[in-house]
PDB file of N, CA and C in Angstrom:
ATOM      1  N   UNK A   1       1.766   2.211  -9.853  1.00  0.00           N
ATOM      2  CA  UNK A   1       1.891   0.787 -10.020  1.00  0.00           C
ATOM      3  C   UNK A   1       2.425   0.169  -8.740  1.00  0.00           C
ATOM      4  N   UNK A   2       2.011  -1.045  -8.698  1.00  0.00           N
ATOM      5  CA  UNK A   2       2.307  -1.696  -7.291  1.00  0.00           C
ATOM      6  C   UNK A   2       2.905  -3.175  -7.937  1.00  0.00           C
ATOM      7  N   UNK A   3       4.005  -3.394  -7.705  1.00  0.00           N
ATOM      8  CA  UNK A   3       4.650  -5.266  -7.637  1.00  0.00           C
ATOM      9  C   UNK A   3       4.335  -5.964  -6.388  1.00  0.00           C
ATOM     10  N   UNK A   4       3.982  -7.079  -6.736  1.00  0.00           N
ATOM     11  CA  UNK A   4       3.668  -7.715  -5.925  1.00  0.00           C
ATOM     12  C   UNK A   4       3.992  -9.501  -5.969  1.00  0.00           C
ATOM     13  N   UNK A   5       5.231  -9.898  -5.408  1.00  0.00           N
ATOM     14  CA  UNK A   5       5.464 -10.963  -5.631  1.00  0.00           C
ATOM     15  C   UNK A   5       4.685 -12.254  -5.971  1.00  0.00           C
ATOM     16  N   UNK A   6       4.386 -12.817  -7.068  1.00  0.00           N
ATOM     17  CA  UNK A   6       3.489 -14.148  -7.233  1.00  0.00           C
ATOM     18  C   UNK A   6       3.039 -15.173  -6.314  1.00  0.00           C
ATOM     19  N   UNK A   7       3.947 -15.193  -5.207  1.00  0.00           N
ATOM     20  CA  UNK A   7       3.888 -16.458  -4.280  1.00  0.00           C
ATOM     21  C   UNK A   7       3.291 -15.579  -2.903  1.00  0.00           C
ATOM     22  N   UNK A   8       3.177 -13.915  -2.835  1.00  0.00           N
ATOM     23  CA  UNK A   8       2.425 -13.464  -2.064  1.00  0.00           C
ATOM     24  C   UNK A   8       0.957 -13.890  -1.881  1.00  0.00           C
ATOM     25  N   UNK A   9       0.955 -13.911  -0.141  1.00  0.00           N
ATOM     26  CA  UNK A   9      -0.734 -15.070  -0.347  1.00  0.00           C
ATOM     27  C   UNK A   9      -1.569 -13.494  -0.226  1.00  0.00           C
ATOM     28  N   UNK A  10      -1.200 -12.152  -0.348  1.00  0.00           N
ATOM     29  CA  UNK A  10      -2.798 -11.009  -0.428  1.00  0.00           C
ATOM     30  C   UNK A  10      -2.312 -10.757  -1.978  1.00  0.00           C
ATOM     31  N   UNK A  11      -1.732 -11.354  -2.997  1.00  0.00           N
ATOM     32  CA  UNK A  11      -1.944 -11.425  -4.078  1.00  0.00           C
ATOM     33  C   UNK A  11      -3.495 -11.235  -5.027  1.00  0.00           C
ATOM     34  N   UNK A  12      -3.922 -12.244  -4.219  1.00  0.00           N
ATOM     35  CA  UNK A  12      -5.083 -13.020  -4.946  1.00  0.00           C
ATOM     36  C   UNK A  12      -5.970 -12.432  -4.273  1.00  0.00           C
ATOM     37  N   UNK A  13      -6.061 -10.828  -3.374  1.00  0.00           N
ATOM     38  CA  UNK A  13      -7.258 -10.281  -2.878  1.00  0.00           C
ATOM     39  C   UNK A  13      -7.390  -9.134  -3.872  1.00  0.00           C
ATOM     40  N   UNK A  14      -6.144  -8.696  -4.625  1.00  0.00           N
ATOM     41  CA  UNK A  14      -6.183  -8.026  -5.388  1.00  0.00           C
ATOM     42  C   UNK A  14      -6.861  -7.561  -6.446  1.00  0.00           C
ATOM     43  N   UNK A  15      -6.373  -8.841  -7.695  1.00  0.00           N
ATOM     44  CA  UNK A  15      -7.086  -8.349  -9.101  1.00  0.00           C
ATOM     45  C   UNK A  15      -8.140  -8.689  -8.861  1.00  0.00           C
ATOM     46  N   UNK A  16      -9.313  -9.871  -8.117  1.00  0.00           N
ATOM     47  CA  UNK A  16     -10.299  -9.779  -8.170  1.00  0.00           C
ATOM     48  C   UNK A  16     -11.280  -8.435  -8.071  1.00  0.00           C
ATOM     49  N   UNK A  17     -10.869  -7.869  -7.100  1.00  0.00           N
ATOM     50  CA  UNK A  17     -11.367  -6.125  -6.322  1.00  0.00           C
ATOM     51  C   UNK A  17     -11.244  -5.901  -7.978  1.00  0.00           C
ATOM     52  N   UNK A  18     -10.155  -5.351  -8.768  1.00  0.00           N
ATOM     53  CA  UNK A  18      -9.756  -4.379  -9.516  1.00  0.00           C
ATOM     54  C   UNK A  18     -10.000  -3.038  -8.704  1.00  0.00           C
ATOM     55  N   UNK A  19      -9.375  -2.776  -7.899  1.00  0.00           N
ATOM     56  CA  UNK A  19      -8.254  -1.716  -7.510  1.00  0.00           C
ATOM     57  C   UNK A  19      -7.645  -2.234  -6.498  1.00  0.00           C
ATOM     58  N   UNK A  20      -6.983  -0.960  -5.850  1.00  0.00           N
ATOM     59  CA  UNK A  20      -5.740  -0.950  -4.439  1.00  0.00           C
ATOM     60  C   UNK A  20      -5.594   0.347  -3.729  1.00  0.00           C
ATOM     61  N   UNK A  21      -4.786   0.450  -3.087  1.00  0.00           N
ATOM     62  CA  UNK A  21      -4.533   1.871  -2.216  1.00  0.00           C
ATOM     63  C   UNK A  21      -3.237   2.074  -2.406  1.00  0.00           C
ATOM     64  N   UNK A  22      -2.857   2.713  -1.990  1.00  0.00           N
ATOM     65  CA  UNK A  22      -1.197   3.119  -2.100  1.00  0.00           C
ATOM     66  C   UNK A  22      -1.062   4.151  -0.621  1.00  0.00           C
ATOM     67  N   UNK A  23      -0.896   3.371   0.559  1.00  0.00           N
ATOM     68  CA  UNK A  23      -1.271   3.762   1.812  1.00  0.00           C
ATOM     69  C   UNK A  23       0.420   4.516   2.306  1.00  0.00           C
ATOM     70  N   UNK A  24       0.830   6.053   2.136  1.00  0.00           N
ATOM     71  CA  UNK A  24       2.196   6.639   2.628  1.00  0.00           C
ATOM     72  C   UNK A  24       1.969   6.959   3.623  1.00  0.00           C
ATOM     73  N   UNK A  25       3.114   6.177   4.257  1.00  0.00           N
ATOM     74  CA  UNK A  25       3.049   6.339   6.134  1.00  0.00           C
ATOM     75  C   UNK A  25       3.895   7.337   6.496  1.00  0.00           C
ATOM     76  N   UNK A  26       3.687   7.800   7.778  1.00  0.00           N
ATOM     77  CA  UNK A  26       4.830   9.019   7.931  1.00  0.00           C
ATOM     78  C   UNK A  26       5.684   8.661   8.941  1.00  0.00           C
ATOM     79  N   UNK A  27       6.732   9.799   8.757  1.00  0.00           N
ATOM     80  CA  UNK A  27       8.174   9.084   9.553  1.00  0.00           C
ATOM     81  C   UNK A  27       7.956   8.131  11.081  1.00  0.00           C
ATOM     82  N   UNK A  28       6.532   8.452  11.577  1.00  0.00           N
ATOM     83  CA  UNK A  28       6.296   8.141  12.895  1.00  0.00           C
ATOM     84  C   UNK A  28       5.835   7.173  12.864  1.00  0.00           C
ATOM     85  N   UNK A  29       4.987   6.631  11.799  1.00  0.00           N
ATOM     86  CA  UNK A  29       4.818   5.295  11.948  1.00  0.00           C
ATOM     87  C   UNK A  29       5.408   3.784  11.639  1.00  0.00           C
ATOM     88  N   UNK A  30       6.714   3.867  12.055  1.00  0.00           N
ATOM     89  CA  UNK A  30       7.791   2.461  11.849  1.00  0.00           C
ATOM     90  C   UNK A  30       6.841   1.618  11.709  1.00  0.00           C
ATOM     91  N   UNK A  31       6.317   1.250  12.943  1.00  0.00           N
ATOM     92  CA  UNK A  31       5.709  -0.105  13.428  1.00  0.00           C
ATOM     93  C   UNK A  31       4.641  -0.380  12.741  1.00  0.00           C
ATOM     94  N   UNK A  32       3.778   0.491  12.422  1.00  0.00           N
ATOM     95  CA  UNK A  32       3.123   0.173  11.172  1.00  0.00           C
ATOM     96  C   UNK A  32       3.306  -0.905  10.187  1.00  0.00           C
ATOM     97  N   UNK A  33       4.192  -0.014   9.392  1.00  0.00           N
ATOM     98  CA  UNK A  33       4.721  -0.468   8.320  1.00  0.00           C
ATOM     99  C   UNK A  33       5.612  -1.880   8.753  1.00  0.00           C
ATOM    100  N   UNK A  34       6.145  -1.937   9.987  1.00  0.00           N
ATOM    101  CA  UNK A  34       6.743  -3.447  10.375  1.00  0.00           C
ATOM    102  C   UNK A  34       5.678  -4.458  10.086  1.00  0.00           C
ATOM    103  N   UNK A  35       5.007  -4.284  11.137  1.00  0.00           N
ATOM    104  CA  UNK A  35       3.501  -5.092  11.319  1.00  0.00           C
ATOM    105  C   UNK A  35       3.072  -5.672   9.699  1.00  0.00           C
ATOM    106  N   UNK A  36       2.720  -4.498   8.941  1.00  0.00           N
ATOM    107  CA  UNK A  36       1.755  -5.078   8.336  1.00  0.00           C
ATOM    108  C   UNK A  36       3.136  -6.026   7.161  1.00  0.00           C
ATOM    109  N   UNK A  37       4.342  -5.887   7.057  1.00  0.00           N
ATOM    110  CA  UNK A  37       5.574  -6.530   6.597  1.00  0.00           C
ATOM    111  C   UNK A  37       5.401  -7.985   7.357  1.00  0.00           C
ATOM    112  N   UNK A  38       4.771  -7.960   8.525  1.00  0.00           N
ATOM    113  CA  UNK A  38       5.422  -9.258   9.243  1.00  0.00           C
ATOM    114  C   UNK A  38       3.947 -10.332   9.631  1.00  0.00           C
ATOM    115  N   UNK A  39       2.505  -9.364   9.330  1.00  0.00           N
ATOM    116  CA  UNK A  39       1.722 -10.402   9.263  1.00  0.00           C
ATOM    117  C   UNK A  39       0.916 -10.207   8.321  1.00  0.00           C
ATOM    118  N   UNK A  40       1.037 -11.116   7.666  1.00  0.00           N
ATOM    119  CA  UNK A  40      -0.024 -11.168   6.024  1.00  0.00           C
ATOM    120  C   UNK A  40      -1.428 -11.332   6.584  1.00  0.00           C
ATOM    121  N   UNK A  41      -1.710 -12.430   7.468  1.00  0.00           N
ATOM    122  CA  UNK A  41      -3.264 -12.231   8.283  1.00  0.00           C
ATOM    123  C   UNK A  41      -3.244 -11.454   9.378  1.00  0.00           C
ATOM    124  N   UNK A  42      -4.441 -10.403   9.633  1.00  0.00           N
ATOM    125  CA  UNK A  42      -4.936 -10.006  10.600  1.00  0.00           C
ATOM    126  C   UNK A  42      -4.069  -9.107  10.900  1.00  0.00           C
ATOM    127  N   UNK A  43      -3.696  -8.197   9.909  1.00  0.00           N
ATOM    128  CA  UNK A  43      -2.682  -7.118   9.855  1.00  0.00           C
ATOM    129  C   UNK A  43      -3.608  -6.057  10.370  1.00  0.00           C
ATOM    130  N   UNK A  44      -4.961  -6.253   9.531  1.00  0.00           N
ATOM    131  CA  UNK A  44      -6.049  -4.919  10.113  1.00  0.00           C
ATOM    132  C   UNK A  44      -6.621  -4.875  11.538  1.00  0.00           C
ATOM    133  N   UNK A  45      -6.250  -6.142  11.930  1.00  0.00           N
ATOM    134  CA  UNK A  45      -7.068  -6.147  13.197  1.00  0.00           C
ATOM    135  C   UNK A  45      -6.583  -4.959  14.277  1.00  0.00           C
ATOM    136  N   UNK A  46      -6.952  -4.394  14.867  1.00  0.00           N
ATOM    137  CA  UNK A  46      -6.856  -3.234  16.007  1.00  0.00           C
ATOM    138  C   UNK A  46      -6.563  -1.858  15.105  1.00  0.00           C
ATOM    139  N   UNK A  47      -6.238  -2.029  13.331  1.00  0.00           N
ATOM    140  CA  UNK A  47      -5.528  -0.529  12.859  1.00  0.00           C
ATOM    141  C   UNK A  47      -7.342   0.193  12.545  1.00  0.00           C
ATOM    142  N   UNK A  48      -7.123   1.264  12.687  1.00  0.00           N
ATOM    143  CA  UNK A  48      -8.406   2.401  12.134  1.00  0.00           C
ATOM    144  C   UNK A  48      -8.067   2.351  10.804  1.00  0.00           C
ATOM    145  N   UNK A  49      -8.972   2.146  10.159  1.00  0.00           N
ATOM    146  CA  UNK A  49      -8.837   2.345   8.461  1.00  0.00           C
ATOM    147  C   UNK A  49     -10.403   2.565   8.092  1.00  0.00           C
ATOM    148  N   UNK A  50     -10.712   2.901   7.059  1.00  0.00           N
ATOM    149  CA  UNK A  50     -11.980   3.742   6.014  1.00  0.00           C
ATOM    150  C   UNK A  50     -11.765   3.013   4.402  1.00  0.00           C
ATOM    151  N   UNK A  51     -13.035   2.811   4.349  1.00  0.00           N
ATOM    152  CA  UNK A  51     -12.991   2.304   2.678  1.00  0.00           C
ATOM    153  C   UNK A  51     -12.422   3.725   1.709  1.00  0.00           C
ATOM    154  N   UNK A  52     -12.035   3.531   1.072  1.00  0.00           N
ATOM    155  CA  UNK A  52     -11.737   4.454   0.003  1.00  0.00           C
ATOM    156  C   UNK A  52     -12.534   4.859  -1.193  1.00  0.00           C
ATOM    157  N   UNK A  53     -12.479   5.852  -2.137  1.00  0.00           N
ATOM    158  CA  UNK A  53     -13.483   5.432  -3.339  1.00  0.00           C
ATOM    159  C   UNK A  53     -14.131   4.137  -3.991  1.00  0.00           C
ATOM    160  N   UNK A  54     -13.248   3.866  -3.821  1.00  0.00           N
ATOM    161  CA  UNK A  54     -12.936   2.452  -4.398  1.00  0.00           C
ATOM    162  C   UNK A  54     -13.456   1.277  -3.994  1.00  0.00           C
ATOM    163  N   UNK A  55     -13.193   1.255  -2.774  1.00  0.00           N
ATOM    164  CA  UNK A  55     -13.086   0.713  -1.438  1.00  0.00           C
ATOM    165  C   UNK A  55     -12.530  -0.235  -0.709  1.00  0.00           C
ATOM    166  N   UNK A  56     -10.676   0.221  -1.718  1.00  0.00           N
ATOM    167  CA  UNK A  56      -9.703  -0.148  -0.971  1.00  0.00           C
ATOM    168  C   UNK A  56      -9.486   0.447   0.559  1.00  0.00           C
ATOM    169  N   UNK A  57      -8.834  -0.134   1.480  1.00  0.00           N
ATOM    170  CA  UNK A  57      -8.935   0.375   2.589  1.00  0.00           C
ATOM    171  C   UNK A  57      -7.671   1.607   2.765  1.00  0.00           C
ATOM    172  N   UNK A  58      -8.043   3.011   3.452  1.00  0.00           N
ATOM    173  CA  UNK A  58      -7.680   3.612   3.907  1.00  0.00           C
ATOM    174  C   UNK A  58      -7.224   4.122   4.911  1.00  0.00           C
ATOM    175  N   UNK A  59      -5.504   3.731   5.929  1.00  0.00           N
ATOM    176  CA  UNK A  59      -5.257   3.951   6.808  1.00  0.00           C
ATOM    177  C   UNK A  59      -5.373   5.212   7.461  1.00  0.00           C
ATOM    178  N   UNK A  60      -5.997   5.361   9.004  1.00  0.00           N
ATOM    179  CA  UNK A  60      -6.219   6.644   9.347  1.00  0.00           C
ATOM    180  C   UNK A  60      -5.101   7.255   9.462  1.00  0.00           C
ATOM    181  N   UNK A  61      -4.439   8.131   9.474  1.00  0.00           N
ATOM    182  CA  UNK A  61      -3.571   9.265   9.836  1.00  0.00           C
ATOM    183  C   UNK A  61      -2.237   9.029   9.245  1.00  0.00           C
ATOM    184  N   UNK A  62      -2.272   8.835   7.816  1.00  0.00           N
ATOM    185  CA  UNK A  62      -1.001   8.062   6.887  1.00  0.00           C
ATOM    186  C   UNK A  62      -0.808   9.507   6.249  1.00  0.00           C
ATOM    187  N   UNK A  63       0.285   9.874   6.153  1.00  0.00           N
ATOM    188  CA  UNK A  63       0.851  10.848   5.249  1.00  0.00           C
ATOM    189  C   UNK A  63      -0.467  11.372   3.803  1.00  0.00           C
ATOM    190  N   UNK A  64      -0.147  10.163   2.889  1.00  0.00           N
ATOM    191  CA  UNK A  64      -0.709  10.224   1.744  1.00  0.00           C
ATOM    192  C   UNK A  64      -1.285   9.057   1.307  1.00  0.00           C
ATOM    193  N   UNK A  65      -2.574   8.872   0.186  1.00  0.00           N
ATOM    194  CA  UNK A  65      -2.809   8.125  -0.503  1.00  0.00           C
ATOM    195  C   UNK A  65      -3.431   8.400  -1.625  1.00  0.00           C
ATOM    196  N   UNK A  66      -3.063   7.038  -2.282  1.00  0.00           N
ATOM    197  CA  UNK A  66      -2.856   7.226  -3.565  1.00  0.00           C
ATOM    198  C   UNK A  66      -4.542   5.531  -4.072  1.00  0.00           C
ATOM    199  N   UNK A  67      -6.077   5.966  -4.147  1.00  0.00           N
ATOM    200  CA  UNK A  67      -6.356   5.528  -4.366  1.00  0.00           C
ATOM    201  C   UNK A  67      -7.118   5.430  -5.667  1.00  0.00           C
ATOM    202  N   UNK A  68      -6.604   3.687  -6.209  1.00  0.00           N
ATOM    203  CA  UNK A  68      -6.450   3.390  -7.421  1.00  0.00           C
ATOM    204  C   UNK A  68      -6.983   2.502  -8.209  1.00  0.00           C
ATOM    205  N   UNK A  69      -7.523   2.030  -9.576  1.00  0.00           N
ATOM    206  CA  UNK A  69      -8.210   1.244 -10.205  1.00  0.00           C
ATOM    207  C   UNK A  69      -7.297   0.877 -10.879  1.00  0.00           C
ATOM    208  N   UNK A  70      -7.382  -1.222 -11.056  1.00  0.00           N
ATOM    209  CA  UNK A  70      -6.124  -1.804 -11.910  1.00  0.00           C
ATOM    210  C   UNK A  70      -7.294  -1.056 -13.488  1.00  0.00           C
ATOM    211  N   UNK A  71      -5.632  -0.786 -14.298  1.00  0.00           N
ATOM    212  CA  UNK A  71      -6.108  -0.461 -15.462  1.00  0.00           C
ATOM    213  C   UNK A  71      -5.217  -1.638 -16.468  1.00  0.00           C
ATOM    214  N   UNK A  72      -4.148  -2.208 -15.719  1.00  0.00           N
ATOM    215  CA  UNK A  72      -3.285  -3.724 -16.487  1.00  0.00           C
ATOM    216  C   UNK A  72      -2.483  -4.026 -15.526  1.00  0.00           C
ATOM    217  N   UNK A  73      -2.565  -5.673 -16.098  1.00  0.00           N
ATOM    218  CA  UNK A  73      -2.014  -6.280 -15.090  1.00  0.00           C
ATOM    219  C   UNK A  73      -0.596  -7.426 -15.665  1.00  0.00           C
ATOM    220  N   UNK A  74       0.566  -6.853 -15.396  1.00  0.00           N
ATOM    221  CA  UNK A  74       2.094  -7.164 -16.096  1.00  0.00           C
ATOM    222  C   UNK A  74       2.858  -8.440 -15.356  1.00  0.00           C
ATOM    223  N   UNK A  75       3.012  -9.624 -15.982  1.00  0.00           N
ATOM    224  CA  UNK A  75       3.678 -10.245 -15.705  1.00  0.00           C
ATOM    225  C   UNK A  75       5.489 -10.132 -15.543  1.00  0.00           C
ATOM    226  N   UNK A  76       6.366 -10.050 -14.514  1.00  0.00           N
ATOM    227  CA  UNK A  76       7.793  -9.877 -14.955  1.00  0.00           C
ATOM    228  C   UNK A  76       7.941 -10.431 -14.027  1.00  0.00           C
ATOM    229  N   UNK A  77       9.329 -11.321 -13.871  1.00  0.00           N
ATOM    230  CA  UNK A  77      10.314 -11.934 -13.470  1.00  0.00           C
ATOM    231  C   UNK A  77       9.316 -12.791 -12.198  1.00  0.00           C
ATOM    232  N   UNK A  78       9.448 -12.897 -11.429  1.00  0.00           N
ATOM    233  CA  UNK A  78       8.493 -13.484 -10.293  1.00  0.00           C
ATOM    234  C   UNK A  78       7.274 -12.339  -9.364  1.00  0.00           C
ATOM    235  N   UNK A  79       7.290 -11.444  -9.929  1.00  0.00           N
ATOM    236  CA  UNK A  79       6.342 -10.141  -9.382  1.00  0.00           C
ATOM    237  C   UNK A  79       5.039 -10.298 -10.533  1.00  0.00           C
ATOM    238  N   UNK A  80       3.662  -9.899  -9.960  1.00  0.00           N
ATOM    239  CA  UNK A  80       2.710  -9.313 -10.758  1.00  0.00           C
ATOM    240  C   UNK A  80       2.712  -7.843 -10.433  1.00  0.00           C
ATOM    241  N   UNK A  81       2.928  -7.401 -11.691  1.00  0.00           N
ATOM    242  CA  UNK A  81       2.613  -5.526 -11.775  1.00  0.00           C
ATOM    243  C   UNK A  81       1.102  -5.119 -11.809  1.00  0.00           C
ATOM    244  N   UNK A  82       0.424  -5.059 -10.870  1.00  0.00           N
ATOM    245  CA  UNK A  82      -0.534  -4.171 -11.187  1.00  0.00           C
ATOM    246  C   UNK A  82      -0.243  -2.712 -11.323  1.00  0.00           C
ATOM    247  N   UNK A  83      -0.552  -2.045 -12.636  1.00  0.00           N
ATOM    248  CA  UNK A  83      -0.557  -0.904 -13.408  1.00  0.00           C
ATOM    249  C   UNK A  83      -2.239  -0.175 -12.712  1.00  0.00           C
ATOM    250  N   UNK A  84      -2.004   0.932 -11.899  1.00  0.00           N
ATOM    251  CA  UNK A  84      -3.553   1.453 -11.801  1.00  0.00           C
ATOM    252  C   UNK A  84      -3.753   2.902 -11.953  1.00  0.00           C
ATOM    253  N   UNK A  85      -4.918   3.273 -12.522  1.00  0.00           N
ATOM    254  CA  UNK A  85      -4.992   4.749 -12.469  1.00  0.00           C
ATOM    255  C   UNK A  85      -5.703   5.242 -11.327  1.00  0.00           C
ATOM    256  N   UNK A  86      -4.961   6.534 -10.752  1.00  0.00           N
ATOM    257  CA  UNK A  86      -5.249   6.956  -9.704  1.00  0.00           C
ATOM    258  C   UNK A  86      -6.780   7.486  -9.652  1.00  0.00           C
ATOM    259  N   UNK A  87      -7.530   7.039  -8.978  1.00  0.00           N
ATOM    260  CA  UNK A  87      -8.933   7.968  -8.924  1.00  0.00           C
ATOM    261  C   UNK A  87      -9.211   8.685  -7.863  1.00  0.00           C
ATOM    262  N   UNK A  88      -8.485   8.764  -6.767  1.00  0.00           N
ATOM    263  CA  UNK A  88      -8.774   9.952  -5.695  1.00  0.00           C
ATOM    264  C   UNK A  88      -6.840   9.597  -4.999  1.00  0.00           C
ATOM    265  N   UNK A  89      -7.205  11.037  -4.131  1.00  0.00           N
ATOM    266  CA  UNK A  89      -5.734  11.357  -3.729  1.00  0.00           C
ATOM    267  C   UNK A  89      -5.968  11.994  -2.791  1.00  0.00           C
ATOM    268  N   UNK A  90      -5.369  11.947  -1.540  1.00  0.00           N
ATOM    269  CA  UNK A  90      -4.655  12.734  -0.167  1.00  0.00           C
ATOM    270  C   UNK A  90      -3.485  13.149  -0.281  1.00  0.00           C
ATOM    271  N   UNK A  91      -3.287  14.387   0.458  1.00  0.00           N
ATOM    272  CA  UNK A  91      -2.016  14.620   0.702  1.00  0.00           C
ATOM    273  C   UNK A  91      -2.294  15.224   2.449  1.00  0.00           C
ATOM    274  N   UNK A  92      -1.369  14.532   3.139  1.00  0.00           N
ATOM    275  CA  UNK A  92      -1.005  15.823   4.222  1.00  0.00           C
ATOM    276  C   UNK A  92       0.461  16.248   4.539  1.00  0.00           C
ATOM    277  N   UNK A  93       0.380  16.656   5.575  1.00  0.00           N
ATOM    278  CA  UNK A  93       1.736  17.531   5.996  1.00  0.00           C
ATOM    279  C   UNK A  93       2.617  16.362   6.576  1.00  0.00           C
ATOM    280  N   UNK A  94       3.779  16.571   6.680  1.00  0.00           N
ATOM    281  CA  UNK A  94       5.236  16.059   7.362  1.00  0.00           C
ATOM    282  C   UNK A  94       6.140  15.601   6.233  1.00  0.00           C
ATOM    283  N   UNK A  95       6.779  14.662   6.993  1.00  0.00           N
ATOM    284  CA  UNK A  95       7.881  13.472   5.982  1.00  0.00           C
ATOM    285  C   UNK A  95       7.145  12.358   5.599  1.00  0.00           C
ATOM    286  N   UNK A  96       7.419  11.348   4.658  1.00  0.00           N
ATOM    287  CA  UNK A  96       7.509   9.859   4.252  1.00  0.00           C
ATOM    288  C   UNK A  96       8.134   9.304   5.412  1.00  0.00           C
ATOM    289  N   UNK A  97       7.803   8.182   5.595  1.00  0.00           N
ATOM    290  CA  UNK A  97       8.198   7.051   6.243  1.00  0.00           C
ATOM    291  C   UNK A  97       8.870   6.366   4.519  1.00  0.00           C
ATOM    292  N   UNK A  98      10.472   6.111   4.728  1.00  0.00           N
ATOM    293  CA  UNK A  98      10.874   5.579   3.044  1.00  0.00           C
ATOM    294  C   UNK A  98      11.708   3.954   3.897  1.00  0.00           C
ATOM    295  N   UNK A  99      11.937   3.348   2.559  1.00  0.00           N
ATOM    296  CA  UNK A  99      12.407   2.281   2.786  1.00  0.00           C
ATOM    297  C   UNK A  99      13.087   1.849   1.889  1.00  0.00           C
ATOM    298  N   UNK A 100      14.375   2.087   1.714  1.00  0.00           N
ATOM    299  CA  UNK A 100      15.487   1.571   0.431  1.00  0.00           C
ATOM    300  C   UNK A 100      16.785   1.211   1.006  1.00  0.00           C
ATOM    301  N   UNK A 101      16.563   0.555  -0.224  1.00  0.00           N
ATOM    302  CA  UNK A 101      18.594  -0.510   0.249  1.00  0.00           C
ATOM    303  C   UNK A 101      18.319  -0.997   1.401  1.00  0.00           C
ATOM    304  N   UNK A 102      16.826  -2.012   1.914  1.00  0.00           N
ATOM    305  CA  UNK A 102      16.979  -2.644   2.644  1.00  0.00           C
ATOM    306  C   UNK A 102      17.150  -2.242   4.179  1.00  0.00           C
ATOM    307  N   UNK A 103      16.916  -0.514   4.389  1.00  0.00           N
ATOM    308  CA  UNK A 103      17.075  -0.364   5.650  1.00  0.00           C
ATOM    309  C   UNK A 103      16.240   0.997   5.363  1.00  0.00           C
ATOM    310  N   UNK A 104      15.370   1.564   6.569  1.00  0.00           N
ATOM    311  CA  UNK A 104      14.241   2.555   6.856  1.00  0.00           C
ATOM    312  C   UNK A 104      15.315   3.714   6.720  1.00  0.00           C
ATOM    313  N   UNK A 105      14.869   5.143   6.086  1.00  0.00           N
ATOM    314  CA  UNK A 105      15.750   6.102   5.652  1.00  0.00           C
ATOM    315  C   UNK A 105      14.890   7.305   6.146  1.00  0.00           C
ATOM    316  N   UNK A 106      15.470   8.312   6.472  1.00  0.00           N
ATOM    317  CA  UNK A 106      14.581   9.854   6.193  1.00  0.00           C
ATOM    318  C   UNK A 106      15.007  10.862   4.736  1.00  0.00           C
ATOM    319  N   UNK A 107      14.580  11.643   4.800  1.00  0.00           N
ATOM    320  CA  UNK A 107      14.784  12.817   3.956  1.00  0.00           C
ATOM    321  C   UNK A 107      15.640  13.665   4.544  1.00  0.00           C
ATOM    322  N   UNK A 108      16.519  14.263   3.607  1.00  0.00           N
ATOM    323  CA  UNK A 108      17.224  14.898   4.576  1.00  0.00           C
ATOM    324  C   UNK A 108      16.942  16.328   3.917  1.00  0.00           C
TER     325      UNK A 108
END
């Protein structure tokens, strides 16, 4: 499942598709994950990415993904929950790139 704040403007690229990706970055890619945090347009421009089953987009050389079909879609507090079932999956080798309590973390 993915939340996604209501007043987010790639909200509304979402449920139309009915699916998403679930794109895990690895410890090396900070800036990545800054970037696409800091521009809602033209986040893809210069990144390598691949359609997915689906054909949500797939970042090249991301840890893991998790690609997915909305199966419901949950209203709570100011977030929309899209609920999806996974239909294909990656895994590779290293760490997560994680992000809690507001500040970038490793595994220890």
């Amino acid at each position: 499942m993915v939340a996604i704040d209501r007043d987010c403007g790639v909200l509304s690229r979402f449920e139309p598709n009915g699916h998403y990706a679930v794109n895990i970055l690895r410890e090396a890619q900070l800036s990545l994950s800054i970037r696409f945090a800091q521009f809602p347009e033209g986040r893809f421009t210069g990144i390598e990415w691949r359609e997915g089953q689906t054909g949500s987009p797939i970042l090249d050389g991301v840890l893991a993904v998790l690609d997915c079909r909305i199966v419901q879609v949950v209203d709570t507090g100011d977030h929309r929950v899209l609920v999806g079932e996974v239909v294909d999956v990656a895994i590779g080798e290293g760490q997560p790139l994680l992000f809690f309590a507001s500040n970038y973390a490793r595994l220890k």
